[in-house]
C-alpha atoms as a PDB file:
ATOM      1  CA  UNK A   1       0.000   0.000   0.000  1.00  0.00           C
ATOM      2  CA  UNK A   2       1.198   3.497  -0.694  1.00  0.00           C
ATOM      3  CA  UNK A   3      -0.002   6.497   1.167  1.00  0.00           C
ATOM      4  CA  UNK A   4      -0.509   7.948   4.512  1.00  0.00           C
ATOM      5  CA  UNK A   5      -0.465  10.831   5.844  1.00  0.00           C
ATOM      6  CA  UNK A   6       0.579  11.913   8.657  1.00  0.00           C
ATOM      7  CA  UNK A   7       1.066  15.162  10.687  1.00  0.00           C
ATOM      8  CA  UNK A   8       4.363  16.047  11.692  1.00  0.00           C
ATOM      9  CA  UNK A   9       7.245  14.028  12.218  1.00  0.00           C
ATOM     10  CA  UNK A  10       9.363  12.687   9.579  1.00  0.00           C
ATOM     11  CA  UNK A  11       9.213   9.362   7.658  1.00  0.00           C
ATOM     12  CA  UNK A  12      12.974  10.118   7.947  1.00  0.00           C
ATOM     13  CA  UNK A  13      13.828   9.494  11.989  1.00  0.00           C
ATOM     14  CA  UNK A  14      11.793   8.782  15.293  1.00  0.00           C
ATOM     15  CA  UNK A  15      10.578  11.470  17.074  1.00  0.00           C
ATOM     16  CA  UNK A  16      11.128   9.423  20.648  1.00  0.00           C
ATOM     17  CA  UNK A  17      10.335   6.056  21.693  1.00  0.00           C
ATOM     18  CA  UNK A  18       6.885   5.941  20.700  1.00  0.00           C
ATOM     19  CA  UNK A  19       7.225   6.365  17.052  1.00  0.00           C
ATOM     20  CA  UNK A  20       9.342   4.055  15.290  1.00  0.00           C
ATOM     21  CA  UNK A  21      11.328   5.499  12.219  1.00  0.00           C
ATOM     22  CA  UNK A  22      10.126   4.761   8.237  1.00  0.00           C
ATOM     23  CA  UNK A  23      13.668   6.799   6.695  1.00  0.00           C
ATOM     24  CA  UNK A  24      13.479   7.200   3.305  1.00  0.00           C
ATOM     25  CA  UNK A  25       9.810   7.762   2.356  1.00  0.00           C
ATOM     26  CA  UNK A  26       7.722  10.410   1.418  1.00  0.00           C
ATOM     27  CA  UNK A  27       5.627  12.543   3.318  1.00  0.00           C
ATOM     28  CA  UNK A  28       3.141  15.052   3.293  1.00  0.00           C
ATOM     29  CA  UNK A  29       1.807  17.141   5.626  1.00  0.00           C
ATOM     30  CA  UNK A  30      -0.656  19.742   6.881  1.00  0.00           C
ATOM     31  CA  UNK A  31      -0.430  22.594   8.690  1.00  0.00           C
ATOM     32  CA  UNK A  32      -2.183  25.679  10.190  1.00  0.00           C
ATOM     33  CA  UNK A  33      -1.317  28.945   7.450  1.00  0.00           C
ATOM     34  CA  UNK A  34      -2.004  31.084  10.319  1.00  0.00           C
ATOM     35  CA  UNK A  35      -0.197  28.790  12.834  1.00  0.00           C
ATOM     36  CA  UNK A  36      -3.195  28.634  15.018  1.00  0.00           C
ATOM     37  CA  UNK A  37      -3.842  25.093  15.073  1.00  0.00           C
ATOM     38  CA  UNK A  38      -2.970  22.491  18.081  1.00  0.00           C
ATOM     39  CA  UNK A  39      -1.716  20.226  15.597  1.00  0.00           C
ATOM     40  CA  UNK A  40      -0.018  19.512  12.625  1.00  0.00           C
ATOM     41  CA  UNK A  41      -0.883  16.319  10.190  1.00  0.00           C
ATOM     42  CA  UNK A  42       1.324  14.159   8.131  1.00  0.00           C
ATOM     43  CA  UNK A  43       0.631  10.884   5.774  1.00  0.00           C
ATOM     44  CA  UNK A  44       3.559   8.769   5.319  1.00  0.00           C
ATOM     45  CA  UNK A  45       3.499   7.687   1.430  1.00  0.00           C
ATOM     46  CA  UNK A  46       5.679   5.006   1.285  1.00  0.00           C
ATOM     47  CA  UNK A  47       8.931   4.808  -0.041  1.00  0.00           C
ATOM     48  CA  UNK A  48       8.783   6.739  -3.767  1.00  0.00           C
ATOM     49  CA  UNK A  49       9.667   3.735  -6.121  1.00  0.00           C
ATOM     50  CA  UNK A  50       6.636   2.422  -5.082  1.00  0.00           C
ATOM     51  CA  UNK A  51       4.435   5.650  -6.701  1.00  0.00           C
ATOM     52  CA  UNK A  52       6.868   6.256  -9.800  1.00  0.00           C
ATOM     53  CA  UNK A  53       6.742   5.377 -12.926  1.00  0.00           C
ATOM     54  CA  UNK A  54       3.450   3.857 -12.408  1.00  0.00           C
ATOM     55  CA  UNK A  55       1.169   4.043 -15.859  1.00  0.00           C
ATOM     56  CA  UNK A  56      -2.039   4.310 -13.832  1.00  0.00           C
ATOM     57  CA  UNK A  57      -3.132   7.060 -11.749  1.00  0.00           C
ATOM     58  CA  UNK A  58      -2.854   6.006  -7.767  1.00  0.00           C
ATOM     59  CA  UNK A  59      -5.697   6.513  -5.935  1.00  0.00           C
ATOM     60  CA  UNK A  60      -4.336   7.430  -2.305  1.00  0.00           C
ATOM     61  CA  UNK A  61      -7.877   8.511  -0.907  1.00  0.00           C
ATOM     62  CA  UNK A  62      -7.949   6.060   1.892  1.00  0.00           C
ATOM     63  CA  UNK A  63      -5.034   7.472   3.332  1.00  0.00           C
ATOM     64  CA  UNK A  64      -6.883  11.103   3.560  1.00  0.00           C
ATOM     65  CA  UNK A  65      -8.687  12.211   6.935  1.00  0.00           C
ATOM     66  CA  UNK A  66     -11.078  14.834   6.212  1.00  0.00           C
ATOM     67  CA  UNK A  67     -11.873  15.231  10.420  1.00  0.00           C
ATOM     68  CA  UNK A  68      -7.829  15.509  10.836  1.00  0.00           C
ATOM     69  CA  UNK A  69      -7.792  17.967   7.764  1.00  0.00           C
ATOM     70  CA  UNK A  70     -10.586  19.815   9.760  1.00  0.00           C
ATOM     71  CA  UNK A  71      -8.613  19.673  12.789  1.00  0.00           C
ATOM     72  CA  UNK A  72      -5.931  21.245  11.265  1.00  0.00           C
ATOM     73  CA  UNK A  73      -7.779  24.033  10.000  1.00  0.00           C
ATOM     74  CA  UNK A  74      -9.442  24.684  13.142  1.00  0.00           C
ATOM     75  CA  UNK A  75     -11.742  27.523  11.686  1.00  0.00           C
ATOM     76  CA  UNK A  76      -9.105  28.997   9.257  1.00  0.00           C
ATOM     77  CA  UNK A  77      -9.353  29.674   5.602  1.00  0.00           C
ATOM     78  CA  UNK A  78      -7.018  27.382   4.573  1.00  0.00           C
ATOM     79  CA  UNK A  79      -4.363  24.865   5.497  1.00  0.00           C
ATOM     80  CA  UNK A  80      -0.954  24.358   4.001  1.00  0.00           C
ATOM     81  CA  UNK A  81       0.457  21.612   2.270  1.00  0.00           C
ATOM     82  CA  UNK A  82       2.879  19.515   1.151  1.00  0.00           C
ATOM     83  CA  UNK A  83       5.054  16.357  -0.142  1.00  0.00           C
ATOM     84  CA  UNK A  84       8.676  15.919   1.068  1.00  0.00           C
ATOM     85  CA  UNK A  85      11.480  13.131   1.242  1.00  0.00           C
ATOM     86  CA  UNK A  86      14.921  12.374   1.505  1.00  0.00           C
ATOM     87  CA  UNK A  87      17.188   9.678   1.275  1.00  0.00           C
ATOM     88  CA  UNK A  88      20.602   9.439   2.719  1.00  0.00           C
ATOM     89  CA  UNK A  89      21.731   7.213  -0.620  1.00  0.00           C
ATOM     90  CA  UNK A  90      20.850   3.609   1.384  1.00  0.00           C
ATOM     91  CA  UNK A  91      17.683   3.181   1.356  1.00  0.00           C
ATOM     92  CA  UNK A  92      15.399   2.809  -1.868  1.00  0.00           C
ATOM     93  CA  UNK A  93      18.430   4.837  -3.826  1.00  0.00           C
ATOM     94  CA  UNK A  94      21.813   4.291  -4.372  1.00  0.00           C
ATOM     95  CA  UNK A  95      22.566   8.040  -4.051  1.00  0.00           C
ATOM     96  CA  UNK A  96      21.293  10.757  -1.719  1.00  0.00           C
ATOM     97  CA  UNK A  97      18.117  12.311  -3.138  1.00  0.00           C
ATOM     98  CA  UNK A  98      15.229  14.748  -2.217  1.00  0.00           C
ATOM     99  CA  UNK A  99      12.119  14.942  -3.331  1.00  0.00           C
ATOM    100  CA  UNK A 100       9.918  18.149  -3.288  1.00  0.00           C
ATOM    101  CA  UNK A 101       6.500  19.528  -4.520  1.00  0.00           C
ATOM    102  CA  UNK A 102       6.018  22.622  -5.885  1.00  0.00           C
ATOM    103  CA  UNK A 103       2.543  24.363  -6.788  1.00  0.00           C
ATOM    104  CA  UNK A 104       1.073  23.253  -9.985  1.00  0.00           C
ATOM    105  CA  UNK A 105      -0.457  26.367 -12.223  1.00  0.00           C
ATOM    106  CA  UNK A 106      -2.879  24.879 -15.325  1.00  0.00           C
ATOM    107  CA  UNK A 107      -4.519  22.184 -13.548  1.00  0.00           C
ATOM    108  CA  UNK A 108      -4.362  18.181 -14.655  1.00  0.00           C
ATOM    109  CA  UNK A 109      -3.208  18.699 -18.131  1.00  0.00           C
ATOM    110  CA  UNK A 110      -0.544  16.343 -19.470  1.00  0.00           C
ATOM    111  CA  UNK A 111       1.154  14.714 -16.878  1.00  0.00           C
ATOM    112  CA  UNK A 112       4.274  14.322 -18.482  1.00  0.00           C
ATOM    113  CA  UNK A 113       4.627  18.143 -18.934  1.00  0.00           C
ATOM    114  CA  UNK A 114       5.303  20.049 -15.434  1.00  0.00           C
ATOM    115  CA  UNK A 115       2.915  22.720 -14.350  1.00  0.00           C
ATOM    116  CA  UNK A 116       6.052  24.450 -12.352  1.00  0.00           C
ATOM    117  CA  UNK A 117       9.285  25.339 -13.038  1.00  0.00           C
ATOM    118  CA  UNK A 118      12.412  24.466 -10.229  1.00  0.00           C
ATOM    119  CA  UNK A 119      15.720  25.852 -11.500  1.00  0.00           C
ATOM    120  CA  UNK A 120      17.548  25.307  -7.865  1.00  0.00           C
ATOM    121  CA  UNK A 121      20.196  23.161  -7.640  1.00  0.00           C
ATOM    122  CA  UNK A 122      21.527  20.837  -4.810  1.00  0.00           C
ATOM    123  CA  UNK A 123      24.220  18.621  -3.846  1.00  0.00           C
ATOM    124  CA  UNK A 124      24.885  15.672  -1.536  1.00  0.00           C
ATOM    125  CA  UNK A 125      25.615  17.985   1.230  1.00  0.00           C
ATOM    126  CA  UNK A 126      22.340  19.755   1.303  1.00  0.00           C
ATOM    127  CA  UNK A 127      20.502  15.909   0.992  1.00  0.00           C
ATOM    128  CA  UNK A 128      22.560  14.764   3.419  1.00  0.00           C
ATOM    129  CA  UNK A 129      21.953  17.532   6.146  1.00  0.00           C
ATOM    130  CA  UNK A 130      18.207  17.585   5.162  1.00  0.00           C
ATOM    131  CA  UNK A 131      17.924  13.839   5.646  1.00  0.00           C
ATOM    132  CA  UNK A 132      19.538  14.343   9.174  1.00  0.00           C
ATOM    133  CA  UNK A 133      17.697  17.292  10.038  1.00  0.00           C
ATOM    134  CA  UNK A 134      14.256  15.492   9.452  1.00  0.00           C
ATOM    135  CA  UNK A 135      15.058  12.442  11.446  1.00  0.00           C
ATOM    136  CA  UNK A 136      13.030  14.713  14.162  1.00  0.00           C
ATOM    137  CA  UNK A 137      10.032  14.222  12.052  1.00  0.00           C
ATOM    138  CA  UNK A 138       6.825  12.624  13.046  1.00  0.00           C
ATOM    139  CA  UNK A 139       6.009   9.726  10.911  1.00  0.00           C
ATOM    140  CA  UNK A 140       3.089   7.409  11.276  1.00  0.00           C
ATOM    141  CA  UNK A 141       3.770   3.462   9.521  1.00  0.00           C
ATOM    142  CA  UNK A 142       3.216   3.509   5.839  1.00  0.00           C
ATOM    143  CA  UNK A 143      -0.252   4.015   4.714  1.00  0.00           C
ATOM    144  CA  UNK A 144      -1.159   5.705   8.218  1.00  0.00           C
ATOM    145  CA  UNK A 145      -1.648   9.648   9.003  1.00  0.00           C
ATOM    146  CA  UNK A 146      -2.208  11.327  12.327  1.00  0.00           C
ATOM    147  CA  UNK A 147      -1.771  14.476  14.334  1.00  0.00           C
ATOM    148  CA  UNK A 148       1.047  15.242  15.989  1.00  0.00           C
ATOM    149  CA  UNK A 149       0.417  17.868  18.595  1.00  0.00           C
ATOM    150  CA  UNK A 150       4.306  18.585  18.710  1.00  0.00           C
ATOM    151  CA  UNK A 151       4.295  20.242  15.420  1.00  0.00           C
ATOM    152  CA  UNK A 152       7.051  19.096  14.047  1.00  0.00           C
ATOM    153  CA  UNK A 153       6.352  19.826  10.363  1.00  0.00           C
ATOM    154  CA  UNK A 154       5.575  23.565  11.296  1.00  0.00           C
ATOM    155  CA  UNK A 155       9.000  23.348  12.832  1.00  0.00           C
ATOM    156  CA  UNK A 156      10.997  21.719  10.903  1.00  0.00           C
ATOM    157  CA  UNK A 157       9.612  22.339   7.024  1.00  0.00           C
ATOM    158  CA  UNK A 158       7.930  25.722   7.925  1.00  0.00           C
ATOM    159  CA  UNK A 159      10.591  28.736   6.550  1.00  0.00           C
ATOM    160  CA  UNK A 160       9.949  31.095   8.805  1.00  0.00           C
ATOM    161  CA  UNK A 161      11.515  28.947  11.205  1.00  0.00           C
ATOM    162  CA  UNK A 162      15.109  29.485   9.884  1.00  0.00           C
ATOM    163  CA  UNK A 163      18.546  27.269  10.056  1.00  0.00           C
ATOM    164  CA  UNK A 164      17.756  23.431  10.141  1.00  0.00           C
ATOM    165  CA  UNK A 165      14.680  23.674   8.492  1.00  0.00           C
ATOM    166  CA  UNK A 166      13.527  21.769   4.792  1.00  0.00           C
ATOM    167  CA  UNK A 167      13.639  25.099   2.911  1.00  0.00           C
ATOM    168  CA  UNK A 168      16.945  26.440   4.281  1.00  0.00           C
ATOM    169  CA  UNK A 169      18.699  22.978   3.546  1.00  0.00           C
ATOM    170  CA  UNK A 170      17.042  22.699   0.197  1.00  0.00           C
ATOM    171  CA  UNK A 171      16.245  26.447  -0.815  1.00  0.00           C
ATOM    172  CA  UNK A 172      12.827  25.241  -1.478  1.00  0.00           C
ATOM    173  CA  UNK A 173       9.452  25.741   0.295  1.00  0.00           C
ATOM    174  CA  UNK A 174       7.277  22.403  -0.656  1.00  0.00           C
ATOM    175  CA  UNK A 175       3.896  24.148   1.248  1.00  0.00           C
ATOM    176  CA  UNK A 176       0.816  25.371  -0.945  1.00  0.00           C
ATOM    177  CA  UNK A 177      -2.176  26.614   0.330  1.00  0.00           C
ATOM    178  CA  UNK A 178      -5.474  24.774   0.218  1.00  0.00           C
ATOM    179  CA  UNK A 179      -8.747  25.794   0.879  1.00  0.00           C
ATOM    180  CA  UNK A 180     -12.281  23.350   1.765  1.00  0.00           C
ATOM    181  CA  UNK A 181     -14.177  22.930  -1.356  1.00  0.00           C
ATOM    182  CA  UNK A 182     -10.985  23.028  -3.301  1.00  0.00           C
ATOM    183  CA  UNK A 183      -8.639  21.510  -6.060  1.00  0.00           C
ATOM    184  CA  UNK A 184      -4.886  21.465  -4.962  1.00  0.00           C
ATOM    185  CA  UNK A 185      -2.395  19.859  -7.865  1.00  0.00           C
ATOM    186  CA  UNK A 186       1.450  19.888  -6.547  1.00  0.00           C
ATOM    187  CA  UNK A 187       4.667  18.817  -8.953  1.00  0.00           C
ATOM    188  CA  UNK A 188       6.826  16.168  -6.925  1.00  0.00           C
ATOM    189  CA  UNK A 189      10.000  17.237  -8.015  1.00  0.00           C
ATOM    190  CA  UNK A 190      13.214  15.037  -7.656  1.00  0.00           C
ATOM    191  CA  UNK A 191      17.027  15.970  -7.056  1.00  0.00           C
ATOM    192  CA  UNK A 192      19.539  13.100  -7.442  1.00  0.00           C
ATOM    193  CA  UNK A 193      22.852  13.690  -6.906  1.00  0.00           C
ATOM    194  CA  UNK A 194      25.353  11.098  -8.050  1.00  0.00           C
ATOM    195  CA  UNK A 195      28.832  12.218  -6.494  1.00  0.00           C
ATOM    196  CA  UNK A 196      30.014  14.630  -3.044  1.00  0.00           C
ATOM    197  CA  UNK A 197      31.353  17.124  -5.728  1.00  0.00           C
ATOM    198  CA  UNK A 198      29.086  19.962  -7.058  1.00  0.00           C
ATOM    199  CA  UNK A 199      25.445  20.025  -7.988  1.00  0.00           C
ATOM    200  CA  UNK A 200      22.499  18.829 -10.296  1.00  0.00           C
ATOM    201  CA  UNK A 201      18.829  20.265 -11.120  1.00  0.00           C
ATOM    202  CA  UNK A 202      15.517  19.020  -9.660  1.00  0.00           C
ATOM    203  CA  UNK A 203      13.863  16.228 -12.027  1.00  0.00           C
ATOM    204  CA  UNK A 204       9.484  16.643 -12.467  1.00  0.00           C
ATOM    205  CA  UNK A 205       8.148  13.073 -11.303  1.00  0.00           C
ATOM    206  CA  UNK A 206       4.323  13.910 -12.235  1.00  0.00           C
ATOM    207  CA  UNK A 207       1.498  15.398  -9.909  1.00  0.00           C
ATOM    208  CA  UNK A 208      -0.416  15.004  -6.864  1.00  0.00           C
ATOM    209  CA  UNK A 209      -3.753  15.877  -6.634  1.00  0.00           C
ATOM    210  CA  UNK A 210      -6.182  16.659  -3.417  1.00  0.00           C
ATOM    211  CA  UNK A 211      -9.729  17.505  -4.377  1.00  0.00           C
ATOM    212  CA  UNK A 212     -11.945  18.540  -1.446  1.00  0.00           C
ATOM    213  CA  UNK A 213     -14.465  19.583  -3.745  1.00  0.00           C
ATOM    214  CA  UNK A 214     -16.940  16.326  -2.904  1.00  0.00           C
ATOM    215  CA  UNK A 215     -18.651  14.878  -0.264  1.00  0.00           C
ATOM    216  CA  UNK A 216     -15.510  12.502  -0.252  1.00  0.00           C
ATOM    217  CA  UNK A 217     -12.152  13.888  -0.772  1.00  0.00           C
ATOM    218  CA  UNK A 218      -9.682  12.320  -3.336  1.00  0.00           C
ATOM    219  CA  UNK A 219      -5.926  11.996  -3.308  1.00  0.00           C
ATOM    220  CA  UNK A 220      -4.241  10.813  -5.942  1.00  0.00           C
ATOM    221  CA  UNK A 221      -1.090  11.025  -8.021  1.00  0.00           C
ATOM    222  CA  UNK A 222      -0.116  11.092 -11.191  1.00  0.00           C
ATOM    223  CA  UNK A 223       3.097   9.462 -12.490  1.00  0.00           C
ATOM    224  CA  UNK A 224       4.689  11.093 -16.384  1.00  0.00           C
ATOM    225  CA  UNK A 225       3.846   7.844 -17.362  1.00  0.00           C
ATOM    226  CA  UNK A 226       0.229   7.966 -17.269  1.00  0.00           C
ATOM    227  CA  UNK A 227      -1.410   8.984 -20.491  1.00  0.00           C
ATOM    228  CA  UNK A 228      -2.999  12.220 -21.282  1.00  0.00           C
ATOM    229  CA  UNK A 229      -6.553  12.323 -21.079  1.00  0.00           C
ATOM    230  CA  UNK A 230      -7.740  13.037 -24.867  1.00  0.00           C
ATOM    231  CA  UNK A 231      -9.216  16.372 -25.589  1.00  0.00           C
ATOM    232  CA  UNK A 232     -11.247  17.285 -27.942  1.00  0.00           C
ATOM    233  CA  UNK A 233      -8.783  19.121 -30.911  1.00  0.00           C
ATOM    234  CA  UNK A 234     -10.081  22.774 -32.315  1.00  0.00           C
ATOM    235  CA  UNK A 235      -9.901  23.755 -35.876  1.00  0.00           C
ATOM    236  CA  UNK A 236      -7.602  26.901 -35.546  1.00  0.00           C
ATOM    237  CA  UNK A 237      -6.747  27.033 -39.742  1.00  0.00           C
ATOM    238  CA  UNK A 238      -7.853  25.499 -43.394  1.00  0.00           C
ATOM    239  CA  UNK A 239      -5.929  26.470 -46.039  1.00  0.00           C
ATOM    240  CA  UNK A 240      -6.714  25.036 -49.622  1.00  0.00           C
ATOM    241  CA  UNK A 241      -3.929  24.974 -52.509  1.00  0.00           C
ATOM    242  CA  UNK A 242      -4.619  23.525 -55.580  1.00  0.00           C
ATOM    243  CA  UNK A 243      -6.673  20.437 -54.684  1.00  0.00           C
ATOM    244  CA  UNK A 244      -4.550  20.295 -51.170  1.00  0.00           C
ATOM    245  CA  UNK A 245      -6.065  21.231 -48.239  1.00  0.00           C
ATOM    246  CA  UNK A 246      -4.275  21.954 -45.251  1.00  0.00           C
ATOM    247  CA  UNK A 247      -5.851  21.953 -41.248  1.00  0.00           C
ATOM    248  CA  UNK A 248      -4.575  23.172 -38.385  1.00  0.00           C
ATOM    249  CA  UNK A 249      -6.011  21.942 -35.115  1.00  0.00           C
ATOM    250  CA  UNK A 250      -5.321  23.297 -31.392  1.00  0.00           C
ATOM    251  CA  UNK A 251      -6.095  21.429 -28.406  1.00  0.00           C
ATOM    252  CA  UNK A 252      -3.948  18.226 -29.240  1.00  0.00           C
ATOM    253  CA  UNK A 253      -2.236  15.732 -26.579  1.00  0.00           C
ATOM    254  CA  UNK A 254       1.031  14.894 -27.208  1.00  0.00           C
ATOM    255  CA  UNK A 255       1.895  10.914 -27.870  1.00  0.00           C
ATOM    256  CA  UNK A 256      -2.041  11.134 -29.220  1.00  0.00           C
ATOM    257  CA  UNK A 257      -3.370  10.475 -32.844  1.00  0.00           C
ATOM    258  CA  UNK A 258      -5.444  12.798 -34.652  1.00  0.00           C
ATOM    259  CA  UNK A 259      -7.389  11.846 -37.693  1.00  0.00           C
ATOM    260  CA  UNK A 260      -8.652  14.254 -40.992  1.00  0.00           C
ATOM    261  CA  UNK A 261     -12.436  13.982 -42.014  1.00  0.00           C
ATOM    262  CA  UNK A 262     -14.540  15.171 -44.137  1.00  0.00           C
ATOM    263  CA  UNK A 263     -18.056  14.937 -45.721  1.00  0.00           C
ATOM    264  CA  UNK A 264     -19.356  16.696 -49.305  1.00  0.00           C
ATOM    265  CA  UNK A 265     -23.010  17.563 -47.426  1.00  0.00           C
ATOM    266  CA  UNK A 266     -24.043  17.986 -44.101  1.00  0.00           C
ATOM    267  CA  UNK A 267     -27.566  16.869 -45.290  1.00  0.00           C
ATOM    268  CA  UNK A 268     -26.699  13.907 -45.043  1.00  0.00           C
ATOM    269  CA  UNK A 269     -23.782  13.567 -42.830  1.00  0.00           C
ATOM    270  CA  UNK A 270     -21.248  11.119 -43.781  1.00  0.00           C
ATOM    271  CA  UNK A 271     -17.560  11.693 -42.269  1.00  0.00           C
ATOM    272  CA  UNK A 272     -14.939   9.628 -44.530  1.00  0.00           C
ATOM    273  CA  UNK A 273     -11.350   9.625 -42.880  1.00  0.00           C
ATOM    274  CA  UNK A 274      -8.826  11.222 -45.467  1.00  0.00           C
ATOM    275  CA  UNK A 275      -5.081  11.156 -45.402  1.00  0.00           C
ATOM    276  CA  UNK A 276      -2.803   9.349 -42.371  1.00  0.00           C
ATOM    277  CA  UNK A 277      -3.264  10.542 -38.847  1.00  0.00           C
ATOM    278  CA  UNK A 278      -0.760  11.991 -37.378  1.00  0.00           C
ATOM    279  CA  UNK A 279       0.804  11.508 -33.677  1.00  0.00           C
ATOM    280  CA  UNK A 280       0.908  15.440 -32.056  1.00  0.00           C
ATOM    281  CA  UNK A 281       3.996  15.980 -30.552  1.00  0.00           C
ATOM    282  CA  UNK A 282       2.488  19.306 -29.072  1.00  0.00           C
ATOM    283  CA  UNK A 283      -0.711  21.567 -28.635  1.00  0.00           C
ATOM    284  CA  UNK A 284      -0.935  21.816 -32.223  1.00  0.00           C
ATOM    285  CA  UNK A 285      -1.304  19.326 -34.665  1.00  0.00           C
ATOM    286  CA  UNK A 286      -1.754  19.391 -38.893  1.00  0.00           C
ATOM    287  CA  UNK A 287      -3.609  17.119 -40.931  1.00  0.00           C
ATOM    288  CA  UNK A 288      -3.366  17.197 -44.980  1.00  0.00           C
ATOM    289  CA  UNK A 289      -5.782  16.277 -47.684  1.00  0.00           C
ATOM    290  CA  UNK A 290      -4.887  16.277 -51.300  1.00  0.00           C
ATOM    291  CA  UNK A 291      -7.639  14.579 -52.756  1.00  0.00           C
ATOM    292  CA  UNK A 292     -10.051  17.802 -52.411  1.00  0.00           C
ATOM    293  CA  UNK A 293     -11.535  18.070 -55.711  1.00  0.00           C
ATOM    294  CA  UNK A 294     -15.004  18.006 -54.310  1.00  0.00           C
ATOM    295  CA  UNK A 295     -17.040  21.619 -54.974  1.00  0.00           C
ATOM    296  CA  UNK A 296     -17.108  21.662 -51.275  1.00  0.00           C
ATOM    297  CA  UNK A 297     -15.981  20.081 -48.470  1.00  0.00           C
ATOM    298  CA  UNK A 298     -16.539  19.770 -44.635  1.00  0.00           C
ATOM    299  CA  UNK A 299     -14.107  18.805 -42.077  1.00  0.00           C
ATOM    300  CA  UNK A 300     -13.341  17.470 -38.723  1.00  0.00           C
ATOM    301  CA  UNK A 301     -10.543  16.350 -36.784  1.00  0.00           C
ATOM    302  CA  UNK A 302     -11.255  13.420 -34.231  1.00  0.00           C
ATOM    303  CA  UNK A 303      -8.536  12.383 -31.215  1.00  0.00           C
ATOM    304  CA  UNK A 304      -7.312   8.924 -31.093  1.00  0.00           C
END
C-alpha cells in the first residue's frame, strides 16, 4: 500500500520512543497557514519507487482524513500543504536524493509536462543535512496519518523557522495553500545527486492531486507515465492549394493520434477519414488532404 499521511514528524527518523522510524519515504503534511492550530498532520506515502513510474493514476484517498484535515484548519481559511522526502543514498536509492513539490499552475493537463518550473540546484551535502535534520520528524507506519500535537512539520519544514529547516537545507518551500471545497495539484519534483562534488537540477516526477471539492475527498497522483486524457482538438486554420487542403487543429495531446475527415453535405452527414493521422507531438497538430476536388468540403478532426 502506498499512502498515509501523517502530521508532523518525519518518515525520515523517530521522534522518541513511541514512534518508530520509516527513513526514506515520502511525506506530506498539513499545517495551520495562520499557525493557530494544536496540531499539525502528516501521511507517510511510502517509499517513492513504489508511486513512480506507475502508468495508472494512484488513488491514495484512503489514506486522507477529512476530520484531521478539519482539525488542522481549526476555523481557518485554509491549510498548508505539502510532499517531502529524503534519502541518505541507502535506502530505496543508491545516491542521496530529495524529493519536493512545488505548486502546480494549469490544472491536470498532461502529466508528463510540469505545471512548475524548479531551477535550484543541490548537492549531496544539502541531501545529506536535510535527511539528518528530518530524522526529528513525526512519521506514522506507511499508509497511516495522524496528528502530531508537537508540530514538528511547522517546525521543521515551515521557513519562517530558519537554520535546520527543509527550505533552508534545500532552498525550497514544498507548502501550498489549500482551501475546503478546493482543487490542490502539486509537482513532486526530484534531485539526485550522483557524487560529493558539485550540484544537479531538480527532475518533475508527475502530480499530486487533493480535491476537497466532494462529499468525499480524493488523493491521488499522477506518475509522467500515465497517459494524457484526450481532448477534444479545435480547428484553428484550413488552407486550400490547388486540390490540397491543409488543417490546423489546437487542443492536441502529445503521444495522441489525430485523424482528418470530411463529408461533401451535411444533409446527409457522412464523415470519410482522409489522409494518415498523425501523432501530435504538441498543442498543435496538422492534418493534410490532397484529394479535395469536391465543390465543397466539410471537415473534422477526431482524437485517437
Amino acid at each position: 500500500m502506498i499512502g498515509a499521511i501523517s502530521a508532523c514528524q518525519s518518515a525520515f527518523g523517530q521522534y522518541g520512543p513511541v514512534y518508530p522510524s520509516y527513513p526514506n519515504d515520502l511525506v506530506m503534511g498539513f499545517q495551520n497557514a495562520g499557525g493557530g492550530a494544536p496540531d499539525c498532520y502528516e501521511i507517510n506515502l511510502g517509499s517513492p519507487a513504489n508511486i513512480l513510474g506507475q502508468s495508472m493514476v494512484l488513488v491514495l484517498s484512503s489514506d486522507f482524513s477529512l476530520s484531521d484535515f478539519d482539525t488542522v484548519l481549526n476555523g481557518s481559511s485554509s491549510v498548508y500543504a505539502g510532499v517531502i522526502g529524503a534519502d541518505n543514498g541507502s535506502g530505496a536509492y543508491i545516491t542521496p536524493d530529495i524529493f519536493v513539490t512545488q505548486l502546480r499552475s494549469g490544472g491536470p493537463g498532461n502529466p508528463a509536462v510540469a505545471g512548475s518550473t524548479v531551477t535550484q540546484q543541490d548537492g549531496q551535502t544539502a541531501e545529506n543535512t536535510t535527511y539528518s535534520d528530518l530524522g526529528t520528524l513525526y512519521t506514522p507506519a506507511v499508509g497511516t496519518g495522524g496528528l502530531d500535537p508537537n508540530n514538528t512539520w511547522e517546525s521543521l519544514v515551515d521557513p519562517d523557522n530558519g537554520s535546520g529547516t527543509f527550505q533552508s537545507n534545500t532552498g525550497l518551500n514544498p507548502d501550498s495553500s489549500v482551501s475546503p471545497s478546493t482543487v490542490l495539484y502539486e509537482d513532486l519534483w526530484e534531485n539526485s545527486d550522483p557524487s560529493s562534488r558539485g550540484t544537479t537540477g531538480f527532475t518533475y516526477l508527475g502530480y499530486f492531486t487533493l480535491d476537497l471539492t466532494g462529499s468525499s475527498p480524493k488523493l491521488t497522483f499522477t506518475s509522467t507515465n500515465v497517459p494524457a486524457s484526450l481532448t477534444q482538438p479545435k480547428i484553428a486554420s484550413v488552407k486550400k492549394v490547388g486540390s490540397t487542403v491543409t488543417v490546423i487543429s489546437s487542443n492536441a495531446v502529445s503521444s495522441h493520434s489525430y485523424q482528418l475527415q470530411y463529408t461533401a453535405s451535411l444533409n446527409p452527414i457522412n464523415w470519410i477519414s482522409v489522409g494518415s493521422s498523425v501523432v501530435a507531438n504538441g498543442t498543435m497538430v496538422t492534418n493534410t488532404d490532397t484529394t479535395a476536388t469536391d465543390s465543397q468540403r466539410f471537415y473534422q478532426v477526431t482524437a485517437q
